[in-house]
Protein backbone atom coordinates (compact mmCIF):
# COMPACT_ATOMS: atom_id res chain seq x y z
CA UNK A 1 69.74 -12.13 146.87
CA UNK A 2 71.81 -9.60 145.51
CA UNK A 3 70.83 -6.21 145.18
CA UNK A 4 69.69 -4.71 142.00
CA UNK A 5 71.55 -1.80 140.55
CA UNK A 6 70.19 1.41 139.94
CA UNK A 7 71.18 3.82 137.58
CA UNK A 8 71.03 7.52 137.92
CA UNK A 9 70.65 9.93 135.02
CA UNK A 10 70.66 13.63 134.98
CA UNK A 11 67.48 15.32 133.77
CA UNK A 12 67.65 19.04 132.40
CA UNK A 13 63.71 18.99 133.48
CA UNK A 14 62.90 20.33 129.95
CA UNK A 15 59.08 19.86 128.99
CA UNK A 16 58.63 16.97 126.15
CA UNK A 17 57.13 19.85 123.86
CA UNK A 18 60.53 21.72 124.30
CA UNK A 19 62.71 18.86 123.90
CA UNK A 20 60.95 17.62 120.82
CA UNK A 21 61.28 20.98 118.90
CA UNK A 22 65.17 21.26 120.14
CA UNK A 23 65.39 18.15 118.40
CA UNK A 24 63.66 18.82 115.26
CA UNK A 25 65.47 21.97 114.83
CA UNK A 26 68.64 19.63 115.58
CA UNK A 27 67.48 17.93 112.18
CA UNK A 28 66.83 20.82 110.12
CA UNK A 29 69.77 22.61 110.56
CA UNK A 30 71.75 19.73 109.92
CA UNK A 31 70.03 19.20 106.73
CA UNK A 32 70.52 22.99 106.08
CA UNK A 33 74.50 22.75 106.38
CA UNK A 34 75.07 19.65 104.17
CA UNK A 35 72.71 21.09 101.25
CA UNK A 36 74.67 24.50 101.60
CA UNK A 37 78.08 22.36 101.55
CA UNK A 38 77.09 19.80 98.81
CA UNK A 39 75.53 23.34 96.61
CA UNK A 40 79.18 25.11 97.31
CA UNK A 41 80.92 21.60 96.40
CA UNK A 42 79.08 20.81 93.11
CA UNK A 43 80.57 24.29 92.09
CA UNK A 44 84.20 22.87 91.96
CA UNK A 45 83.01 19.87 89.75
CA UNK A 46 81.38 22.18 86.79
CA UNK A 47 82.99 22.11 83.44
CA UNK A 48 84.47 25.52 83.20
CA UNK A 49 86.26 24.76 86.30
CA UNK A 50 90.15 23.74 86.32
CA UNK A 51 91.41 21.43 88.40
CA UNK A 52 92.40 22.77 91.86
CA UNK A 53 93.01 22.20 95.36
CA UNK A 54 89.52 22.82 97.22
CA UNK A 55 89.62 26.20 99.44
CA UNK A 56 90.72 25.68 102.54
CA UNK A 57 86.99 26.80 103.92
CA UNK A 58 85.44 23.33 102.14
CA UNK A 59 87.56 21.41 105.64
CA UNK A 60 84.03 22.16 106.36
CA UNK A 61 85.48 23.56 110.09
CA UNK A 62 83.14 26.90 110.26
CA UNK A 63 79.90 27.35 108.63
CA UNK A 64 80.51 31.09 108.28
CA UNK A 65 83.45 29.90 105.69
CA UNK A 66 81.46 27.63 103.89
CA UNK A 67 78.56 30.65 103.83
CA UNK A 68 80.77 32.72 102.30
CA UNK A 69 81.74 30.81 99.71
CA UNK A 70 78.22 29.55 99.26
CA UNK A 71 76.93 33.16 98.77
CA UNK A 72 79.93 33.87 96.62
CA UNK A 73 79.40 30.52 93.71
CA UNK A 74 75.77 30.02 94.28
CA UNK A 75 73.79 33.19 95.74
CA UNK A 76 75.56 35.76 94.07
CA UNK A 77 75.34 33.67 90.44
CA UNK A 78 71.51 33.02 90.52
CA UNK A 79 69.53 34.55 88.56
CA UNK A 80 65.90 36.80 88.88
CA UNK A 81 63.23 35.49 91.27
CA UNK A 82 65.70 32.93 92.32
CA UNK A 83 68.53 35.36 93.49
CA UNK A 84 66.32 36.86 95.57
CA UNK A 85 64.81 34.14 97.22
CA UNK A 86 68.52 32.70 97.83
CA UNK A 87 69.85 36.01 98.82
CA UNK A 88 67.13 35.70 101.58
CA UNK A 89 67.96 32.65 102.55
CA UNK A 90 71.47 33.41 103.25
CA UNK A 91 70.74 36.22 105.61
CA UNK A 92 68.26 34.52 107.76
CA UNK A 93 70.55 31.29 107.69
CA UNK A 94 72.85 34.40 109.82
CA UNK A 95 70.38 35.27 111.57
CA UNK A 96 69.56 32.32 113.18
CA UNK A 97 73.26 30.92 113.44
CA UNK A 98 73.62 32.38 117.11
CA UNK A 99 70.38 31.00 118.42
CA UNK A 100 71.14 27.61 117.05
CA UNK A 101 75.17 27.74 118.88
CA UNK A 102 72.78 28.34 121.50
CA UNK A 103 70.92 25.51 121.27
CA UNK A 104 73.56 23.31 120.63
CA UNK A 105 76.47 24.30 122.49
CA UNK A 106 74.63 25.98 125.90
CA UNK A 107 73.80 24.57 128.74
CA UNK A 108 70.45 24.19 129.58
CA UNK A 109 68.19 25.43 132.53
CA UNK A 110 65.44 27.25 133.96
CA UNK A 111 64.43 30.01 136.63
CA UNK A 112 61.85 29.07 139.33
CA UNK A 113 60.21 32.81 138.94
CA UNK A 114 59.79 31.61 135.00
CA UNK A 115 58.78 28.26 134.73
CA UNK A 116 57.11 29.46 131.12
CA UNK A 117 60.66 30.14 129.68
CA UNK A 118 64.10 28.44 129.56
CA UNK A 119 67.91 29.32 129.03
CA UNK A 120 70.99 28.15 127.73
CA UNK A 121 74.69 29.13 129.21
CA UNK A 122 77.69 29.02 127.31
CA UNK A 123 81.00 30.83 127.89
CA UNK A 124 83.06 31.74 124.99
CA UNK A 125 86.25 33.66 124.88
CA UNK A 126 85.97 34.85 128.47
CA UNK A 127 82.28 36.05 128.13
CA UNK A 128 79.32 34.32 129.74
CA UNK A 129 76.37 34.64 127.18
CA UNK A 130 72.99 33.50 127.85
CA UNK A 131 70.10 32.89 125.31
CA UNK A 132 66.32 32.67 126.45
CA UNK A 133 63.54 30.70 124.67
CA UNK A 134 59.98 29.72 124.96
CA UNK A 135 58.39 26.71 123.54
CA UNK A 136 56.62 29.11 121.01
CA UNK A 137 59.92 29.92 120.14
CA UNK A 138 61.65 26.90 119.57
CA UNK A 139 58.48 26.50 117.33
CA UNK A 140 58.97 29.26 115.31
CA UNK A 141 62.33 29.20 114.96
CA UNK A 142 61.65 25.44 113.74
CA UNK A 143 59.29 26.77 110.95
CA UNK A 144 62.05 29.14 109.81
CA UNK A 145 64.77 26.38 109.75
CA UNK A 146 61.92 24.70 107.52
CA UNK A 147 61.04 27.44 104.94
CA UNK A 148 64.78 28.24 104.73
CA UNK A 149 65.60 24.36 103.60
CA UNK A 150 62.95 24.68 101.26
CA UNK A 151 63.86 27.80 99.72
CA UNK A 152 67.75 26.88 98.84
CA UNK A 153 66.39 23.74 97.52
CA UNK A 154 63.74 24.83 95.44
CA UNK A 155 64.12 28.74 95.11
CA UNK A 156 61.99 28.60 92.14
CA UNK A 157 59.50 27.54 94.68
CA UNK A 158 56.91 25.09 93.53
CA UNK A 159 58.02 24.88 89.58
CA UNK A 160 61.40 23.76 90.92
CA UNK A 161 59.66 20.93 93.23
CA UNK A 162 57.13 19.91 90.22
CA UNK A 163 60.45 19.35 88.37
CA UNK A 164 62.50 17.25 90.83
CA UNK A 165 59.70 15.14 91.48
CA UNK A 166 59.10 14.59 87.80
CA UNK A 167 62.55 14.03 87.53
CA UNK A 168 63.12 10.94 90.07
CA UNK A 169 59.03 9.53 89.42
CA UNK A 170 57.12 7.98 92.03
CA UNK A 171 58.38 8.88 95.83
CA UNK A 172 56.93 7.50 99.19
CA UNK A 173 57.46 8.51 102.89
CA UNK A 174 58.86 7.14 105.14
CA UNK A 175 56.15 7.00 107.04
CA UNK A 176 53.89 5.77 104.34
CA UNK A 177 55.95 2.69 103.54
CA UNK A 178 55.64 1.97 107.22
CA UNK A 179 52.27 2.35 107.36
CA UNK A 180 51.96 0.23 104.15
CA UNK A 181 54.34 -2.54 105.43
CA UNK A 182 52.77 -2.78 109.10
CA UNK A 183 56.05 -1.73 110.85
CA UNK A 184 55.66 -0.71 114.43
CA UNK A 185 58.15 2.47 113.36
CA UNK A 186 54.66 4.09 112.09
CA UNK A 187 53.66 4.28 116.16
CA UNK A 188 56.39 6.59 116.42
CA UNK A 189 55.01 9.54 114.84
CA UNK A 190 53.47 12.00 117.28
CA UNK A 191 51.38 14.33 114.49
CA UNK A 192 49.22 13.82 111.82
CA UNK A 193 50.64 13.67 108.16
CA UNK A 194 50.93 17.11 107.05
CA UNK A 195 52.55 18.60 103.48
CA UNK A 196 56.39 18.67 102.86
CA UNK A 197 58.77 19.95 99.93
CA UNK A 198 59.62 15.82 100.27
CA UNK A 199 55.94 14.50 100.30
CA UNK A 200 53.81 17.97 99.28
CA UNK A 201 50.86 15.22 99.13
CA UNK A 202 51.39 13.87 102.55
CA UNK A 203 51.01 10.73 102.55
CA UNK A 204 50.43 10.24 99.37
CA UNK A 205 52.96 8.81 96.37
């Protein structure tokens, strides 16, 4: 009989609470660089713009250089109510910049003395820099990540939502459409339906 084989895997020994908000903030902030990119982009394509080479900073290589230019074309040209919600926007979007390189360049671990928090390690030009979080503040940082995708999308708040979804009609989840359809994706949700900027009736069309 031959012998079964058995394969090893590392485990960081993060709790299933922790790794399920690292990986929804994963999501949002990925979502918050390619709506800050495709904003700064649509700039170049307006009508009162010649045709150029893009900036060297749309190589999309640093966020900070897209940011800039972001703040510069769209920020910095909004007007009223709207500048200032987008003028917010950008400086918690630099705010949280180091905790996310945290989160997804460290290393990840924990002390013995405090099982309650955990750590990530990087090293970066020579210096070892360490970054502690809780659950409750993977959470939070989560909902910030949230509001802040919200805002640069709809910084007229909910008159600019009202108008997008007038604009493309009748919209359904994802997770409706599997509820509706019977697929066995709709098991995969671990919370309840709750309000979105995509779905602000939950499950609802």
């Amino acid at each position: 009989m031959s012998e079964e084989q058995i394969e090893h895997r590392w485990d960081a020994e993060l709790s299933d609470r922790e790794v399920y908000s690292i990986g929804r903030i994963i999501v949002q902030w990925g979502a918050l660089e390619h709506e800050i990119f495709t904003q700064t982009l649509l700039t170049f394509d307006a009508p009162e713009c010649e045709q150029a080479a893009l900036p060297k900073a749309m190589n999309n290589f640093k966020l900070t250089d897209v940011l800039a230019l972001w703040k510069e074309r769209v920020v910095d040209k909004a007007q009223g109510a709207r500048s200032a919600v987008l003028q917010l926007a950008y400086k918690e979007t630099l705010k949280l910049k180091p905790f996310r390189d945290a989160i997804v360049h460290g290393m990840w671990d924990f002390s013995a003395s405090n099982l309650s928090g955990i750590r990530t390690v990087r090293i970066r030009k020579r210096e070892i820099l360490t970054t502690h979080f809780t659950a409750a503040d993977l959470d939070d940082f989560y909902g910030r990540l949230g509001r802040v995708n919200f805002n640069i999308r709809f910084p007229g708040g909910t008159e600019d939502l009202a108008q997008q979804l007038q604009e493309q009609g009748s919209y359904f989840s994802r997770r409706f459409l599997a509820m509706m359809s019977g697929e066995s994706l709709v098991n995969d949700w671990l919370t309840r339906p709750s309000a979105s900027a995509d779905n602000p009736e939950g499950e609802n069309s």
